[in-house]
Protein backbone atom coordinates (compact mmCIF):
# COMPACT_ATOMS: atom_id res chain seq x y z
CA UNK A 1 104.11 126.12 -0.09
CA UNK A 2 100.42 125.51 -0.37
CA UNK A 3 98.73 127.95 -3.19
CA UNK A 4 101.33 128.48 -5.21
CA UNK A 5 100.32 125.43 -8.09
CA UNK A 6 103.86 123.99 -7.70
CA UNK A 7 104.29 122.43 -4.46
CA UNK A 8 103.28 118.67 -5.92
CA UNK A 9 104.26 117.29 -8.87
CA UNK A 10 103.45 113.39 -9.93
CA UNK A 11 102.79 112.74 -6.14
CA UNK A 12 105.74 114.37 -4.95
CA UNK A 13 106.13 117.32 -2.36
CA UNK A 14 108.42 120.02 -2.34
CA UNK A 15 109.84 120.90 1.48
CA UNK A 16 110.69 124.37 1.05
CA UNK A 17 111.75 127.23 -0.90
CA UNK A 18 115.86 127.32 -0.60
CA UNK A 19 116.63 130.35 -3.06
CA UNK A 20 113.59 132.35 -4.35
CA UNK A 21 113.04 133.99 -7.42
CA UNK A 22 114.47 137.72 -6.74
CA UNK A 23 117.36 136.61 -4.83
CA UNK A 24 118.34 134.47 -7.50
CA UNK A 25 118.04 137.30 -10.32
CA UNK A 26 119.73 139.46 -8.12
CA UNK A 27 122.76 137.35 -7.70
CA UNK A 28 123.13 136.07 -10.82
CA UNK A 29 123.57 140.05 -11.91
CA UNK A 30 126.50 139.74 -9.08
CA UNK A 31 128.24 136.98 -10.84
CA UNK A 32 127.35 138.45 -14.37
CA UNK A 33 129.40 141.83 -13.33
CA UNK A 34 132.39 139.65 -11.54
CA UNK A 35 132.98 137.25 -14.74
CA UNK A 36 132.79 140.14 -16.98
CA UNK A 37 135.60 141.85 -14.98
CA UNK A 38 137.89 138.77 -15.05
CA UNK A 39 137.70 138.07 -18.64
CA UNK A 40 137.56 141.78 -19.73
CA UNK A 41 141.56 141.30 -21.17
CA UNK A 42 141.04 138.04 -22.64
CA UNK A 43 138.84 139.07 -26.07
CA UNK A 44 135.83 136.49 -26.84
CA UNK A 45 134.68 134.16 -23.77
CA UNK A 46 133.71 130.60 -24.70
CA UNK A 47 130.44 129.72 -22.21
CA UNK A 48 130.56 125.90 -22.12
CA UNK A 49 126.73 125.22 -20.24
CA UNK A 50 126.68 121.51 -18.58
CA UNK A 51 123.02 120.62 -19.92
CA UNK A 52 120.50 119.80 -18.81
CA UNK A 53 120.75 121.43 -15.23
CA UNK A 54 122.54 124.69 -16.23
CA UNK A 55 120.11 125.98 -18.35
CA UNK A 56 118.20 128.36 -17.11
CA UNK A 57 120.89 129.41 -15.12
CA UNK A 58 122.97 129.58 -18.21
CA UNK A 59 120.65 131.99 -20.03
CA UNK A 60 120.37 134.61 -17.47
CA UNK A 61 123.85 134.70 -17.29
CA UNK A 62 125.27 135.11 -20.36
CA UNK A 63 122.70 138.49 -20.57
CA UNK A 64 124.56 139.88 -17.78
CA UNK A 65 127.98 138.99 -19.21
CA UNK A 66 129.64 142.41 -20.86
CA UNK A 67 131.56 140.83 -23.22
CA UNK A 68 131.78 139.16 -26.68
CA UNK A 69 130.91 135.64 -25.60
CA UNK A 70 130.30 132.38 -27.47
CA UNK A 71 127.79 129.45 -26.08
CA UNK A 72 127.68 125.97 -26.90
CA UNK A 73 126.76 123.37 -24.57
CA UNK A 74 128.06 119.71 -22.95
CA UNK A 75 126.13 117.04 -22.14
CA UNK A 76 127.18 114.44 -18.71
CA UNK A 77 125.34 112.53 -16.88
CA UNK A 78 126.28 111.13 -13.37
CA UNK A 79 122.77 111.11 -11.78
CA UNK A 80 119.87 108.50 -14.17
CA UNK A 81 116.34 108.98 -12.20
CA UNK A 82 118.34 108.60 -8.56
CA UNK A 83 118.82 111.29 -5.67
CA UNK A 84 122.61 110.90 -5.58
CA UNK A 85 124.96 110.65 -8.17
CA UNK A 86 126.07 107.08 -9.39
CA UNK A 87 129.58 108.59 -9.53
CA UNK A 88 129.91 107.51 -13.13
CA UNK A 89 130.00 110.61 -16.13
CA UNK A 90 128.97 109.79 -19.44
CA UNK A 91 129.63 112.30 -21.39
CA UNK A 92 126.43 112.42 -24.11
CA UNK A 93 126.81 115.30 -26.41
CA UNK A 94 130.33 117.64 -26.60
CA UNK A 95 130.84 121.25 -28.12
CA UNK A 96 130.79 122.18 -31.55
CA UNK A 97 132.73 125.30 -31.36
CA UNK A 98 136.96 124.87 -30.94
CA UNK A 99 138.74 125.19 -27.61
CA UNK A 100 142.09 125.60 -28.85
CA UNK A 101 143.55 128.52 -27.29
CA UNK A 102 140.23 129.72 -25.93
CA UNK A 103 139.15 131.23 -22.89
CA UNK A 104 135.69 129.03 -21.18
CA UNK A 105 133.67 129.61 -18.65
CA UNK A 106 132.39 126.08 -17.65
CA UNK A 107 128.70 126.97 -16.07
CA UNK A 108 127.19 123.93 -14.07
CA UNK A 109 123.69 124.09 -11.87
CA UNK A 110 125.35 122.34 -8.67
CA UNK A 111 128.64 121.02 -7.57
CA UNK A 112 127.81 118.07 -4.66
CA UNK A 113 130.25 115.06 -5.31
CA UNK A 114 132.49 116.95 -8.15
CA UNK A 115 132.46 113.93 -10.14
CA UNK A 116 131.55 115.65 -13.48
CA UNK A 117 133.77 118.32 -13.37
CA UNK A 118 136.54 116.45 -11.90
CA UNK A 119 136.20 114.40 -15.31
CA UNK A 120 135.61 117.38 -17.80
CA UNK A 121 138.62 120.06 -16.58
CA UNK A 122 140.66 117.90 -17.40
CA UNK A 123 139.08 116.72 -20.79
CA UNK A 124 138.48 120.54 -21.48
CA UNK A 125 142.59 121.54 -20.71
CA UNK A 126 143.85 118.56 -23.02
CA UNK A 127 141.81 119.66 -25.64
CA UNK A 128 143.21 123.20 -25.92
CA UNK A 129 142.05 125.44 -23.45
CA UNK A 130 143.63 129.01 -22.70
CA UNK A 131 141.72 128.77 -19.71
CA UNK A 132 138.79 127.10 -17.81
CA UNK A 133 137.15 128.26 -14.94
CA UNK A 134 133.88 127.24 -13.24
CA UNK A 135 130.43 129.17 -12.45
CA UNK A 136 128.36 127.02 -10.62
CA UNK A 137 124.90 128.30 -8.90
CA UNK A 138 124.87 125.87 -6.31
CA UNK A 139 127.83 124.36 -4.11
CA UNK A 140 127.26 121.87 -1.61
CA UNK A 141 130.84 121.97 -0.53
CA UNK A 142 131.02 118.07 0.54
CA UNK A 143 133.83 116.90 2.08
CA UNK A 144 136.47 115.16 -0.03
CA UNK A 145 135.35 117.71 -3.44
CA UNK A 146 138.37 119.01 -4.44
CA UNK A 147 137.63 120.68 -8.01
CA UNK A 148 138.31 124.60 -7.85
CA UNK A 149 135.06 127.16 -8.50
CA UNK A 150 136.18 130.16 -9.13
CA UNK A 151 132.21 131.74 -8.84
CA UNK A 152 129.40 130.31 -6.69
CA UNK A 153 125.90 131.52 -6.80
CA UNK A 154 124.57 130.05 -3.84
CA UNK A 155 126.32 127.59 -0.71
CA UNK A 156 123.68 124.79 -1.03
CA UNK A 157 121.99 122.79 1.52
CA UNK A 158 123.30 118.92 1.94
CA UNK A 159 119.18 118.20 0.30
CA UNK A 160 118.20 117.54 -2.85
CA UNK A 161 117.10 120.47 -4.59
CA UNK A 162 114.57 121.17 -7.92
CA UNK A 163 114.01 124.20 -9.19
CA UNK A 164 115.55 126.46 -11.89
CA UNK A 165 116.88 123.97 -13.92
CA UNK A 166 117.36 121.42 -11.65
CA UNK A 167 115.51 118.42 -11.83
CA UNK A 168 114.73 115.22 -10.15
CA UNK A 169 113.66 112.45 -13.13
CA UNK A 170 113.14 115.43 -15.62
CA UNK A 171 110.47 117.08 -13.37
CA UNK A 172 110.56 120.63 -11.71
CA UNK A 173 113.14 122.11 -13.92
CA UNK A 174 110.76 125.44 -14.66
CA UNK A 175 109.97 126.63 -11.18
CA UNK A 176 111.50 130.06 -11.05
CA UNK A 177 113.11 129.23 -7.73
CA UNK A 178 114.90 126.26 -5.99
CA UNK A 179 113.05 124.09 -3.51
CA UNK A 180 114.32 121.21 -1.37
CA UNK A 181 111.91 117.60 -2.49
């Protein structure tokens, strides 16, 4: 990873490059095409982005979407300035827009424990919901998570990952790819 101006940030060294920058772009077209197929009978899609992580992801998939979409964004936190989560969700900041009777894509940057979404799916169906399905980029697929993703960018490495939104203590979240720290 040596010339590329990222590898070290505040002392710490990215491992390796996990997903780079094309592959990526070119599946996030992928899921863009498949969500637009599934929701093309439902009329305007509500895209729910879990901040801060989905981000990026979230904005280069919504431009692929084919449809009248919505965007408004939820805030949880399970992870602090740790590696793991703490397996507690505190929810910090929820949608403006209604959900009652609405159709929402839920797009998340990774799915490790499934604490978060095993707390908002079910916040997100009380409240109204038509329908909620997930798009998450990365899946760790731990044993024991239990929440259904309907669309997965990416099978992710049991590591902890930076990159594309994804952060460790706010840093690395604008490399245009996903490293392992």
């Amino acid at each position: 990873m040596s010339g590329d101006g990222d590898a070290r940030l505040g002392g710490r060294a990215l491992q390796r490059v996990v997903y780079g920058e094309e592959t990526i772009r070119r599946r996030v077209r992928e899921l863009g095409a498949e969500i637009s197929a599934a929701y093309a009978e439902d009329g305007q899609l509500l895209v729910l982005g879990l901040l801060k992580g989905s981000f990026l992801f979230l904005a280069d998939l919504v431009r692929e979407v084919r449809l009248p979409i919505q965007v408004d964004f939820l805030v949880a936190s399970s992870y602090g300035a740790g590696t793991s989560s703490s397996g507690e969700v505190r929810l910090l900041y929820e949608p403006a827009s209604g959900l009652d009777g609405r159709s929402i894509l839920l797009v998340e940057d990774i799915v490790d424990s499934g604490t978060t979404l095993a707390r908002l799916l079910p916040l997100l169906e009380r409240r109204g919901a038509k329908r909620v399905d997930v798009c998450a980029l990365l899946h760790k697929r731990l044993p024991g998570v239990t929440v259904d993703v309907r669309w997965v960018g990416f099978d992710a490495p049991n590591s902890f990952l930076v990159g594309y939104g994804l952060d460790h203590a706010e840093d690395f979240r604008h490399l245009p790819y996903i490293a392992s720290l």
